[in-house]
Protein backbone atom coordinates (compact mmCIF):
# COMPACT_ATOMS: atom_id res chain seq x y z
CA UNK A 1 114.06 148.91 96.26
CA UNK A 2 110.73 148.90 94.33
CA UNK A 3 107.86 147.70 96.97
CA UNK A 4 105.99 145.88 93.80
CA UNK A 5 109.36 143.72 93.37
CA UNK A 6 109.64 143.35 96.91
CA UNK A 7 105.77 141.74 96.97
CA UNK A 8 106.65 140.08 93.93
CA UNK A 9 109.28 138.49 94.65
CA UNK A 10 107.73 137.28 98.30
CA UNK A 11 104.76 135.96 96.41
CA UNK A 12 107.33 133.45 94.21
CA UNK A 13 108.56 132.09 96.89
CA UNK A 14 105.66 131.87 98.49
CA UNK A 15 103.84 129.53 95.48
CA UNK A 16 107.11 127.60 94.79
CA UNK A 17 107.72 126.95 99.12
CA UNK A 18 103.71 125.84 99.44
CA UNK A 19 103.45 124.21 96.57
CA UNK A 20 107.04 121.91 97.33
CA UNK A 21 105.68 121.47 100.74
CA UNK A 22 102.46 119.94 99.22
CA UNK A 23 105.40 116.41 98.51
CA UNK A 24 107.45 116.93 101.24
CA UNK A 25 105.19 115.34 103.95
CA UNK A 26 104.25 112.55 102.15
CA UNK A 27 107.48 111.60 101.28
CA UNK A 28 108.74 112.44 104.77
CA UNK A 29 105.85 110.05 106.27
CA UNK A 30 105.60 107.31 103.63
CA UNK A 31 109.35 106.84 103.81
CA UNK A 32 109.25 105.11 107.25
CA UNK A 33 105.47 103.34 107.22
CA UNK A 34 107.59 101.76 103.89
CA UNK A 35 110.35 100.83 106.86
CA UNK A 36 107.66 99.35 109.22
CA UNK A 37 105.49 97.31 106.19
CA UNK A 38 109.18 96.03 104.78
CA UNK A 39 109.72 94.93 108.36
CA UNK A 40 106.97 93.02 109.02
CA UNK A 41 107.42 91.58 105.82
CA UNK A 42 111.08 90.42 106.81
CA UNK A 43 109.50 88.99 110.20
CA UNK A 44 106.55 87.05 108.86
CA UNK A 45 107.72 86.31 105.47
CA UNK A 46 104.53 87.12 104.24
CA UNK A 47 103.99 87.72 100.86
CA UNK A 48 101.08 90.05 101.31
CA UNK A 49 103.13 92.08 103.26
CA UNK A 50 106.02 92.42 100.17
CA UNK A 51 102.88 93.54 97.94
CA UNK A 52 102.15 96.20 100.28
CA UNK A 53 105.38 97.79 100.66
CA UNK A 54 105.85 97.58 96.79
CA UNK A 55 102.61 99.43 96.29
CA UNK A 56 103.15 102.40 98.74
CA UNK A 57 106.79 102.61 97.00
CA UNK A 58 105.60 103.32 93.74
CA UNK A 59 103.25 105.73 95.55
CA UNK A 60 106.55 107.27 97.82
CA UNK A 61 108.22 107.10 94.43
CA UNK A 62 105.91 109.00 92.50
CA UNK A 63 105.53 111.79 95.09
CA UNK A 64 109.31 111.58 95.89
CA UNK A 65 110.17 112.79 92.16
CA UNK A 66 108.40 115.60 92.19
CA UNK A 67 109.39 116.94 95.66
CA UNK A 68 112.52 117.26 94.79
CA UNK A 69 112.31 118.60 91.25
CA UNK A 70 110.29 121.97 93.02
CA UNK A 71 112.53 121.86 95.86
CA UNK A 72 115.90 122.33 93.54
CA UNK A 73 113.84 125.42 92.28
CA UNK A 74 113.18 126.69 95.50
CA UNK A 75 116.53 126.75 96.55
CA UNK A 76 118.09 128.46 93.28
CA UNK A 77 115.33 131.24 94.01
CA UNK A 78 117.79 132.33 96.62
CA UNK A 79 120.56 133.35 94.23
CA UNK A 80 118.49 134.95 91.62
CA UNK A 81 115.53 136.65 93.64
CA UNK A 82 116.74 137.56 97.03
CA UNK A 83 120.57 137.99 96.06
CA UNK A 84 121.32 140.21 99.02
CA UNK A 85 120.00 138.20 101.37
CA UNK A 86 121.95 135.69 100.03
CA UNK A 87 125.38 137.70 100.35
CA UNK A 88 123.88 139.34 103.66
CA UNK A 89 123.36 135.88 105.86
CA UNK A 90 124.97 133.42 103.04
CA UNK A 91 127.92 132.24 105.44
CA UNK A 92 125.42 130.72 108.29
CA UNK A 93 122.28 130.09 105.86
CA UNK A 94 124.21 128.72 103.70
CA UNK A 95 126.18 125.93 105.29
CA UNK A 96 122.85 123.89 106.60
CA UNK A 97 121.67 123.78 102.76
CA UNK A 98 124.80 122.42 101.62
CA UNK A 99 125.06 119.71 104.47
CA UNK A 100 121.40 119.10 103.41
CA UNK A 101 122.92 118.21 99.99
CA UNK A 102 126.13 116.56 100.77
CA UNK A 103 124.69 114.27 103.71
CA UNK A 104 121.29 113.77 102.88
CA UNK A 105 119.93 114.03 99.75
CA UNK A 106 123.15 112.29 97.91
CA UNK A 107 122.46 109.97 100.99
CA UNK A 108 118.60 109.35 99.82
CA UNK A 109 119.40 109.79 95.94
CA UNK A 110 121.88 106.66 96.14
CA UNK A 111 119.84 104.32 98.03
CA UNK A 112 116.35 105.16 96.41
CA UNK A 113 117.66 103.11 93.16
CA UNK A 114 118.39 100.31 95.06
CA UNK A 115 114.76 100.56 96.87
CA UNK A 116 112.91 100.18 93.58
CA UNK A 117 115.01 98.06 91.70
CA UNK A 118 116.94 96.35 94.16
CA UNK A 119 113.85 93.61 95.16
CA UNK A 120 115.11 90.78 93.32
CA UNK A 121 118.77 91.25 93.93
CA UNK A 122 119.10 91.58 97.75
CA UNK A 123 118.64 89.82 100.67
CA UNK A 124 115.56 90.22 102.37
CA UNK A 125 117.24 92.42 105.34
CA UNK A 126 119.61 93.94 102.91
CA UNK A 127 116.84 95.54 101.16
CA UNK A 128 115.14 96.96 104.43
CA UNK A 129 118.39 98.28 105.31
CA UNK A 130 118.58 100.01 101.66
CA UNK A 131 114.25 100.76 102.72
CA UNK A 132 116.03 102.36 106.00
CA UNK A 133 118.89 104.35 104.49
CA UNK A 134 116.16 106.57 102.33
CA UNK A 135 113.97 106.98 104.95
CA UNK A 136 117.02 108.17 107.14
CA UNK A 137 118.40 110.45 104.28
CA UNK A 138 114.77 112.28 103.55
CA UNK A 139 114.43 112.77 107.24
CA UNK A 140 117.62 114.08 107.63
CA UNK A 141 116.96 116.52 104.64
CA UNK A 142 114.44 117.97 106.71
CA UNK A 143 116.53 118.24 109.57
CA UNK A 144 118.83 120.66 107.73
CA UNK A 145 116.39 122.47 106.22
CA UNK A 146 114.45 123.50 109.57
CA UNK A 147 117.66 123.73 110.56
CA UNK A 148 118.48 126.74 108.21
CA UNK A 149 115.06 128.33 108.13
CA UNK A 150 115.06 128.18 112.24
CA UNK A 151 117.68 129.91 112.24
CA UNK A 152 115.75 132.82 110.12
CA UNK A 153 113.35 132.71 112.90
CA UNK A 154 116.21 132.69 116.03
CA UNK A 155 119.64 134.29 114.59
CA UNK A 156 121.72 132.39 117.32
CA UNK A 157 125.38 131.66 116.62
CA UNK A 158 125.86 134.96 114.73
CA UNK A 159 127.55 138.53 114.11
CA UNK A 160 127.65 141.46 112.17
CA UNK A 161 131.01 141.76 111.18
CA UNK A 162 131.71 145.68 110.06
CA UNK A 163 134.73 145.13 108.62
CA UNK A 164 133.31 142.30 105.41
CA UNK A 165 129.41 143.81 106.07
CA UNK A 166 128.04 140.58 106.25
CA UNK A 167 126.61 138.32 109.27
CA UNK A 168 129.37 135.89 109.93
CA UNK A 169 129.38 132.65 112.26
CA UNK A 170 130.43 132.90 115.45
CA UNK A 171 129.47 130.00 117.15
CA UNK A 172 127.94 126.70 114.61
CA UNK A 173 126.91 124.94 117.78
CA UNK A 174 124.46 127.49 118.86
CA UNK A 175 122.99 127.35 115.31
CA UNK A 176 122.84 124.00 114.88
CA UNK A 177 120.95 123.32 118.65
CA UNK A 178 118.85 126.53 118.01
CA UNK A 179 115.50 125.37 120.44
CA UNK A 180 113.08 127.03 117.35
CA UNK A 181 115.12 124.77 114.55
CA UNK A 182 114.24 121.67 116.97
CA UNK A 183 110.88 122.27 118.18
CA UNK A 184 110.29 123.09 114.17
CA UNK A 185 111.88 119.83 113.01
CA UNK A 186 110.27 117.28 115.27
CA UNK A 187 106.74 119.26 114.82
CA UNK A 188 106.63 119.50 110.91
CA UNK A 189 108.33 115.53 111.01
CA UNK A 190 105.43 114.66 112.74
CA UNK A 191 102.85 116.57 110.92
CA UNK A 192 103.98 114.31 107.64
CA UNK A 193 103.92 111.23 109.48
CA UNK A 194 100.02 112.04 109.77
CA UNK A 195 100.23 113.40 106.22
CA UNK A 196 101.15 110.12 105.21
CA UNK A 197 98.98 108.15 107.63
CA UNK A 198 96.00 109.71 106.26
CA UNK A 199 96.41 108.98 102.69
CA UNK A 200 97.45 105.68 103.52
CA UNK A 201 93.70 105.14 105.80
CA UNK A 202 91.82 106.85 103.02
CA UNK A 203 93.08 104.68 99.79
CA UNK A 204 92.78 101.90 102.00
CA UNK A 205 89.07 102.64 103.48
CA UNK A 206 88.43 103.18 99.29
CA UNK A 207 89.22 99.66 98.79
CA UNK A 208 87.53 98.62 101.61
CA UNK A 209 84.45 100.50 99.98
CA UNK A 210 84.70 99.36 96.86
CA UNK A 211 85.40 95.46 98.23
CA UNK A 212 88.66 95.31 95.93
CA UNK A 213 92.13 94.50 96.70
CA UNK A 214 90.86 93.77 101.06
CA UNK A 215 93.89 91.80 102.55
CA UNK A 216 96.44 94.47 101.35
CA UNK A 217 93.87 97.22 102.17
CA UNK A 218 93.51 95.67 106.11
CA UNK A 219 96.88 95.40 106.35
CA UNK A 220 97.63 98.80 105.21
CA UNK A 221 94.57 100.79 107.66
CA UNK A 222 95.97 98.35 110.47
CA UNK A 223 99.67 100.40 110.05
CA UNK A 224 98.23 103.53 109.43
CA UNK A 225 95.72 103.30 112.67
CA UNK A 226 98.84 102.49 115.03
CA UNK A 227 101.28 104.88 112.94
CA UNK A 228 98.79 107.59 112.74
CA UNK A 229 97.67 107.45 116.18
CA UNK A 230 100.79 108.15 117.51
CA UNK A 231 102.26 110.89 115.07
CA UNK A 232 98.78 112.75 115.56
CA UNK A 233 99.45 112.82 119.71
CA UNK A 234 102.46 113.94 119.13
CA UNK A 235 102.07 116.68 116.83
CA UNK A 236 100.15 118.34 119.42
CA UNK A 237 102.23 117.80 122.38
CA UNK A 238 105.35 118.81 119.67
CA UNK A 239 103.36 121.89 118.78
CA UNK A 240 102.85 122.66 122.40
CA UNK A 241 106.89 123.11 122.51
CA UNK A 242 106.85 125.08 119.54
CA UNK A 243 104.52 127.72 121.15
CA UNK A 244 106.67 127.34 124.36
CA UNK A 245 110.02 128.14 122.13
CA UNK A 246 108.15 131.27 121.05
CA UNK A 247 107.89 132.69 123.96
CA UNK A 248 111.16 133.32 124.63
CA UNK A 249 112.20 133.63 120.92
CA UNK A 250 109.88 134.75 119.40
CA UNK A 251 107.19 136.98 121.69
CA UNK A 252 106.05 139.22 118.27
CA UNK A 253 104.46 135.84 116.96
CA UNK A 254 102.97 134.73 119.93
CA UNK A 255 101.48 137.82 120.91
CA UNK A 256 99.88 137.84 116.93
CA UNK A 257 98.56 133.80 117.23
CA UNK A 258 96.85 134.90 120.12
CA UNK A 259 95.60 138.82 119.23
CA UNK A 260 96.96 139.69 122.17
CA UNK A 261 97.16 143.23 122.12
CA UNK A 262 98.43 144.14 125.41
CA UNK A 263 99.68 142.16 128.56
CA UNK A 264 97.56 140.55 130.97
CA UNK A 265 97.50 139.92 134.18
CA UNK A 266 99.40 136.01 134.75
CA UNK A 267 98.00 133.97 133.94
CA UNK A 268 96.58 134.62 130.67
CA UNK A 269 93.60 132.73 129.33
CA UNK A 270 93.64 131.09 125.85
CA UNK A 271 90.76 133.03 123.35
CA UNK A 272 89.31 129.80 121.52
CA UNK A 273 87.15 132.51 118.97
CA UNK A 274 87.43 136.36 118.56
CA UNK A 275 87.62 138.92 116.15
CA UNK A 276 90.83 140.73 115.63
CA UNK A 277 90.28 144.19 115.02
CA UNK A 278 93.86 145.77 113.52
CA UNK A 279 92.36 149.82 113.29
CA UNK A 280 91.07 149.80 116.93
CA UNK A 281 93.93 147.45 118.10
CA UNK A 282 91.25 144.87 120.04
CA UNK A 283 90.49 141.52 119.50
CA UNK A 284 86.04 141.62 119.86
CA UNK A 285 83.47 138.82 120.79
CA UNK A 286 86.27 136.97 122.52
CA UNK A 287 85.87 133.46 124.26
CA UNK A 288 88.48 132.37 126.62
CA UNK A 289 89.65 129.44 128.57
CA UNK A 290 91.13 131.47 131.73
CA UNK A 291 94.74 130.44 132.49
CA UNK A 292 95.45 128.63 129.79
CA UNK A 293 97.79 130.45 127.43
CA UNK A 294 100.09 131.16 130.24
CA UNK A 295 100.26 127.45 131.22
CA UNK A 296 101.46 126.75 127.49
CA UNK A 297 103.28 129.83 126.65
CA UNK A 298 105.41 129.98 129.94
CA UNK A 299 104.54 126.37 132.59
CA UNK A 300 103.58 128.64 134.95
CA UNK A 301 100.89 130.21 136.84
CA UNK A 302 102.98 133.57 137.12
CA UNK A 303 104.53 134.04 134.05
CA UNK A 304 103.04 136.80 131.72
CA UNK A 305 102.71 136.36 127.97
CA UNK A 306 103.44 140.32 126.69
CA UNK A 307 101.29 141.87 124.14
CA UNK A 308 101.95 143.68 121.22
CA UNK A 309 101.68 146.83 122.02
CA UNK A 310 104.07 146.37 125.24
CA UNK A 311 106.61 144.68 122.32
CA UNK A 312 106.21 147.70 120.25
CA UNK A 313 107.25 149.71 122.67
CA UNK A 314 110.75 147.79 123.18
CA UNK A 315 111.22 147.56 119.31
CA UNK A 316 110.68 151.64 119.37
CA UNK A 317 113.96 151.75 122.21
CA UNK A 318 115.97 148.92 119.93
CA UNK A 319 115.60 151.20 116.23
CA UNK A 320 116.73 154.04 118.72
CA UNK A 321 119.42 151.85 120.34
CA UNK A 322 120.17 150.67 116.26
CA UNK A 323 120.35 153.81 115.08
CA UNK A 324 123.19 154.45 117.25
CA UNK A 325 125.12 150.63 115.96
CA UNK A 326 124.06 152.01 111.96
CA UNK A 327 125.93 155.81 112.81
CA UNK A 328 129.19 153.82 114.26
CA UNK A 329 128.84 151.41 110.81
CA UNK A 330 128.93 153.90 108.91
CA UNK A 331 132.44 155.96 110.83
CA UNK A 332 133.77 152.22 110.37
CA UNK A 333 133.10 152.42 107.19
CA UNK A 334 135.26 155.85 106.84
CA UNK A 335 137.55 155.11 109.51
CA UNK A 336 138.22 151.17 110.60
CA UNK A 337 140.50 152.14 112.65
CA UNK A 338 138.16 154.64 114.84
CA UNK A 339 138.16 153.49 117.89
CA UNK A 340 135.31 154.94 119.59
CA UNK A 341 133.32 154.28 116.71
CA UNK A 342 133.78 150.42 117.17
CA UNK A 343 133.11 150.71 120.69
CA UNK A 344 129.90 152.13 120.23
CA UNK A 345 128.81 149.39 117.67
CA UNK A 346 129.73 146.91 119.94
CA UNK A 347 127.43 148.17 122.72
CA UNK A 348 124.27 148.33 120.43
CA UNK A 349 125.45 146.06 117.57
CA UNK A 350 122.45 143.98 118.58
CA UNK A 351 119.64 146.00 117.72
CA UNK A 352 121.41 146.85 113.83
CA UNK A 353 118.52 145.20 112.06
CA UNK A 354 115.71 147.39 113.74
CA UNK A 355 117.69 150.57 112.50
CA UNK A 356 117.28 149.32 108.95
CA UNK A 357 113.27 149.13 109.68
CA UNK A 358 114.02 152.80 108.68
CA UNK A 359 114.91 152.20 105.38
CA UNK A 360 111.23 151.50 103.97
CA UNK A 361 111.14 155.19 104.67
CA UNK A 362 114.40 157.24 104.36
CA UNK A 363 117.48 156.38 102.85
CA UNK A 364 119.97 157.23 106.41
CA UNK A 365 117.71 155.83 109.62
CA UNK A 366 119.94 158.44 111.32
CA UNK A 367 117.88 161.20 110.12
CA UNK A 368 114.49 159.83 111.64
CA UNK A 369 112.20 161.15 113.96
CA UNK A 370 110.28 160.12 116.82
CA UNK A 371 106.67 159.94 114.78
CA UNK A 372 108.67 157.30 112.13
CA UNK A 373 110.51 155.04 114.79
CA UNK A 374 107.31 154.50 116.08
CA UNK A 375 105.36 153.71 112.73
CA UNK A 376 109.02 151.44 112.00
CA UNK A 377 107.85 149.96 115.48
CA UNK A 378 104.35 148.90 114.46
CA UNK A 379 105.62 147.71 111.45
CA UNK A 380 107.38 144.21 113.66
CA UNK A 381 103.34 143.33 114.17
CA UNK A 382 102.91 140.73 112.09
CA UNK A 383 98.60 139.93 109.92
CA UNK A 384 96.92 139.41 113.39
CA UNK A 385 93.40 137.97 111.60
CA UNK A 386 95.59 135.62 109.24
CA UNK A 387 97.81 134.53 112.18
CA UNK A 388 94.69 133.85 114.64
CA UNK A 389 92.48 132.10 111.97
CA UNK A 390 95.51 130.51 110.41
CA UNK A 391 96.93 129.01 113.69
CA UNK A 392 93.29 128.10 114.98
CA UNK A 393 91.79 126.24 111.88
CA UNK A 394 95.35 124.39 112.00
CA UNK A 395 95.11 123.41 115.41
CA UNK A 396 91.46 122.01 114.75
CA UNK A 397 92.48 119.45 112.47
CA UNK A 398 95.06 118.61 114.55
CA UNK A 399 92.51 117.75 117.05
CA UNK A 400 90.47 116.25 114.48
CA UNK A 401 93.09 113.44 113.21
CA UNK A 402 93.45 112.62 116.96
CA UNK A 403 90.10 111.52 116.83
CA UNK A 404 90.03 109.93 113.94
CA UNK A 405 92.96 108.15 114.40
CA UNK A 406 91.56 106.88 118.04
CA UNK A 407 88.65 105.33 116.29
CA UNK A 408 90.47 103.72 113.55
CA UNK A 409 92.99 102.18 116.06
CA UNK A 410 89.92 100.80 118.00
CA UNK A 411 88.32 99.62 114.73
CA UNK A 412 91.07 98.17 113.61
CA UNK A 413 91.77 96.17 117.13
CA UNK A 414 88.36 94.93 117.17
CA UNK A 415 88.62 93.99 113.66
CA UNK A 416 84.85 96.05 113.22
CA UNK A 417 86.56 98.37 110.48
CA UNK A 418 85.33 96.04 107.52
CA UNK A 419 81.61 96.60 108.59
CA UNK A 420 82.03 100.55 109.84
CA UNK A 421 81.21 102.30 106.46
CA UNK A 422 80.34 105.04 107.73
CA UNK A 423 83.82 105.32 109.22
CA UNK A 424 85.19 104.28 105.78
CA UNK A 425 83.97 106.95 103.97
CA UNK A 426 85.07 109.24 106.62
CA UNK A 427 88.44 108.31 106.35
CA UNK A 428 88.15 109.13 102.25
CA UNK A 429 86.59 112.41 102.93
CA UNK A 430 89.20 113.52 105.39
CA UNK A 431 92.48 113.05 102.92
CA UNK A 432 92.76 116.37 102.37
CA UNK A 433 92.92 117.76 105.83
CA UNK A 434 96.47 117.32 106.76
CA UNK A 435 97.57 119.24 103.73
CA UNK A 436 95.26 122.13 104.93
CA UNK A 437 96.66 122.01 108.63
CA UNK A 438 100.34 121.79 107.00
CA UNK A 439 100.11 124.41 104.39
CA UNK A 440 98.49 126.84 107.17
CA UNK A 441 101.23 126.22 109.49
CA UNK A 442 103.74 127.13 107.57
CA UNK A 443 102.04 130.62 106.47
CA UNK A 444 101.56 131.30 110.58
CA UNK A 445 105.40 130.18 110.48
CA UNK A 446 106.63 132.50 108.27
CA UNK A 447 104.30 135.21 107.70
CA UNK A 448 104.70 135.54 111.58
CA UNK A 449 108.30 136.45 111.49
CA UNK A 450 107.70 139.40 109.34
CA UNK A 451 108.84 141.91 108.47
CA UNK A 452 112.18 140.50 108.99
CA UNK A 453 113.49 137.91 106.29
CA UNK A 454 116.07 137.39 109.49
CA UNK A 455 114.15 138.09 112.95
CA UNK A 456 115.85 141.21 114.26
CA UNK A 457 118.78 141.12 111.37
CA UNK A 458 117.42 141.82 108.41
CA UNK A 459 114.24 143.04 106.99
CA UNK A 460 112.51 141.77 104.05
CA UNK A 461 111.92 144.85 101.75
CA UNK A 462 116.12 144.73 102.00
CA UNK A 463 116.58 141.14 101.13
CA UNK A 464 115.65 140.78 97.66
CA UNK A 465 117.19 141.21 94.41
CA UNK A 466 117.41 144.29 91.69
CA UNK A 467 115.07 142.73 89.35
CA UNK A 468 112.19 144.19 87.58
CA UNK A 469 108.58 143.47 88.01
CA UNK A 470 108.15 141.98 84.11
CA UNK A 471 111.00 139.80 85.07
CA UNK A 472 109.12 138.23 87.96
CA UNK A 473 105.93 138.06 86.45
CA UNK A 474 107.21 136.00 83.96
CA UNK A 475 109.28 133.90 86.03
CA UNK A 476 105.44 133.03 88.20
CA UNK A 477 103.68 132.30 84.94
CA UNK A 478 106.15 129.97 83.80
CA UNK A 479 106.58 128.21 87.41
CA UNK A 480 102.58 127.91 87.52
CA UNK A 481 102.27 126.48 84.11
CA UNK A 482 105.05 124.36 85.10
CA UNK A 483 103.81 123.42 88.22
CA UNK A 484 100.49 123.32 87.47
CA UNK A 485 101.09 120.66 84.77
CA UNK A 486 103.31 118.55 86.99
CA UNK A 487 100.62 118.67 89.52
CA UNK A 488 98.09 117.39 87.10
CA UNK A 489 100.38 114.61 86.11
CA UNK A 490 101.26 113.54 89.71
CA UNK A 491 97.78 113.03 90.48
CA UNK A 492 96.42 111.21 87.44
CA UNK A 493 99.72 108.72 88.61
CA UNK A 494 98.65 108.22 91.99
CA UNK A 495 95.46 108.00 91.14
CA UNK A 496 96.09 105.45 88.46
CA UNK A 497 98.18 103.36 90.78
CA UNK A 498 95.41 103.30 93.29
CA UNK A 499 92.82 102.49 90.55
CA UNK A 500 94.68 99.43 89.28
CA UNK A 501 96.09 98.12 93.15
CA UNK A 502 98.70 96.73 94.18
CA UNK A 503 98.75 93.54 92.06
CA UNK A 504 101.98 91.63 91.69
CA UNK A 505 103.04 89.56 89.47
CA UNK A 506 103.71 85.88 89.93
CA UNK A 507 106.52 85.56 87.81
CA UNK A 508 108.92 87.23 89.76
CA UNK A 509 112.93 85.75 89.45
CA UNK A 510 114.42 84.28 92.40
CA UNK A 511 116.73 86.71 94.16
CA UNK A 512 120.75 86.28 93.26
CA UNK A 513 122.55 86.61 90.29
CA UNK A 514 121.64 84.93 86.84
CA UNK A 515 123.12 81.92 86.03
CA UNK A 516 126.29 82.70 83.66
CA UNK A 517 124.93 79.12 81.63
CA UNK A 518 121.95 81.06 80.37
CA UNK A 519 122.80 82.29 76.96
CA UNK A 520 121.93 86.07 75.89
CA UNK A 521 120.27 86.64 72.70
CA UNK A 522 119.60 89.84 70.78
């Protein structure tokens, strides 16, 4: 496989997955503040509160159109640039994304006609229900997702089966349970319920600022103080189980988040600022909170987070152990009926994947010596200075929204946030953190697991598809002409829609059916 393909084809999929995931919180977020608006609505009978809800739904709608026009794309990138990875893994990867379909998105497709254009011809509840149902389906979208790319990051519920070649399900429970596809669901959920909550406090604190449009724009801060307060306290504590699931999952990660080049002595402290150093293997200048990491990373005072280098060390015995499952694959594939040869892949079958770490460098692993298992070895640490920035600027924000979150809650209790404008413009100026925090996680997610496209099945250089570079290159021009251009459009929408408010007209039709008397006319 050509390396510049290879890189090519990682850096598609890496535009198309950031830029989907630039809609996908929104959406995931605005969906249910839409749910608890409508509600209040139904409760109070309000007016104002209809007006609100209609005005974040055109700005849920907007947003919602375009997430899944990039997401379709992402998904067909499977089939046409990483083709063996689809044949490879297709039988467990593939059945979350077609639940995801099936259950969810038809789920979220029906209901989000009836959202927008249902107002006038259902009941009050009937249309929260319908307000419900899409909220439900684009949640549950994610579930399935995280669902599919956790497993990526913890192959549970899975073998190698010699006789087809191909990673076949062995147990669907396992997959679907997988602790990293949880931990990743409920912490990206919550990270677009802030998404969401942010936009919603900064258009609103814009009103506020400009003196236009002020009931809807109270009511509207006052749901995304209490909605945002919450999802930002729980992103953290969420995030604190996603670096606990790593440490028995995924220790290679860890390790990198934390430039933690060798073990330390339990327990470990947490380095708040360092400097990675990746040619004499050290992390300089660091400052540490002593204990810390290995109260996180293990909820204990003896536990031990391991290091890199320690983790190289048992990848080096696995490609030796693999090396050993890839000879008695290829006697199977001679001889499936060799019996000695299958009961030799079954005693190392695990460690398969870290045998084809070889392959960036020979063509049979079986052939390799000591001086390249241990380069394969080194090659499972993941971009220490990306993941340790990455995962620290992240976590500041997170910190950050807590805080600002806690003072719009108390502003908005005390009913001071009208005459705070220096919190007002505050809340404008921090609208594009969340997307910063989100967009970095998911580079620590997933630049973290390499080199494997499957942790500890299947390497990435192996994954991809016999294309040429030409090919690719024009496939990423078009997408960011494409994209770019949709992006542009999306934005001069929303910001339209926030520039002319949410005004509504007085002139609406009494729900229920028209009256058959009334004559139509051409």
């Amino acid at each position: 496989m050509d390396p510049g393909v290879v890189d090519l084809s990682r850096l598609q999929f890496a535009l198309t997955a950031l830029y989907h995931f630039l809609f996908v919180p929104l959406t995931l977020g605005l969906s249910f503040m839409l749910v608890i608006m409508e509600s209040v609505y139904v409760m109070t009978n309000r007016p104002a509160w209809r007006v609100t809800t209609r005005f974040w739904g055109k700005i849920f709608g907007i947003n919602f159109v375009l997430g899944v026009a990039t997401g379709l794309t992402m998904e067909f990138q499977f089939g046409t640039n990483w083709s063996y990875f689809s044949h490879y893994v297709g039988d467990i990867f593939g059945a979350p994304l077609a639940i995801e379909g099936l259950m969810a998105f038809f789920l979220e497709a029906t209901f989000v006609g009836l959202m927008f254009f249902g107002w006038d011809r259902l009941s009050k509840l009937g249309h929260l229900i319908v307000t419900f149902m899409v909220a439900l389906g684009t949640n549950l979208s994610a579930l399935w997702i995280l669902i599919a790319n956790g497993w990526m990051q913890n192959p549970v519920g899975a073998t190698f089966n010699p006789d087809t070649m191909r990673m076949e399900v062995s147990d669907f429970g396992a997959v679907l349970f997988n602790p990293i596809a949880q931990a990743k669901f409920v912490h990206t959920v919550s990270a677009g319920y802030v998404c969401a909550s942010v936009l919603v406090l900064g258009v609103s604190a814009f009103w506020l600022l400009k003196g236009r449009f002020v009931p809807i724009a109270r009511r509207s801060m006052t749901v995304a103080a209490a909605f945002g307060l919450a999802s930002s306290l729980s992103v953290v504590v969420l995030g604190d189980e996603s670096g606990y699931a790593l440490t028995d999952n995924q220790k290679m990660k860890l390790a990198a988040i934390e430039a933690a080049w060798h073990t330390e002595a339990a327990p470990a402290g947490l380095t708040l600022f360092g400097m990675p150093d990746t040619v004499a293997r050290t992390t300089r200048y660091e400052v540490q909170i002593p204990w810390a990491l290995g109260l996180i990373a293990t909820r204990s005072l003896d536990g031990t987070v391991t290091g890199m280098s320690e983790l190289v060390l048992k990848a080096q015995e696995r490609i030796a152990s693999g090396v050993v499952a890839y000879d008695a694959v290829e006697k199977l594939k001679v001889n499936p009926a060799d019996t000695g040869a299958r009961a030799q892949f079954e005693a190392h079958k695990r460690d398969l994947g870290y045998a084809l770490l070889l392959k960036r460098r020979m063509a049979d692993p079986r052939t390799a010596t000591p001086q390249q298992i241990s380069a394969a070895a080194w090659d499972t640490v993941p971009s220490v200075p990306l993941m340790f920035w990455g995962f620290r600027v992240m976590a500041a924000i997170g910190f950050a929204m807590i805080a600002l979150f806690a003072v719009a809650f108390a502003l908005c209790s005390l009913r001071m946030h009208m005459d705070a404008r220096w919190f007002l413009k505050l809340a404008v100026a921090a609208i594009p953190l969340p997307w910063i925090a989100i967009e970095l996680g998911w580079i620590v997610a997933e630049l973290g697991r390499q080199p494997w496209a499957i942790e500890g099945v299947l390497p990435t250089f192996l994954a991809a598809s016999s294309l040429s570079r030409e090919a690719i290159w024009i496939t990423i021009a078009g997408f960011t002409a494409l994209y770019g251009a949709l992006a542009v459009i999306e934005v001069r929408l929303i910001l339209a829609a926030i520039a002319h408010g949410p005004e509504e007209r007085n002139d609406q039709p009494a729900p229920g059916p028209i009256p058959a008397a009334i004559p139509v006319t051409a």
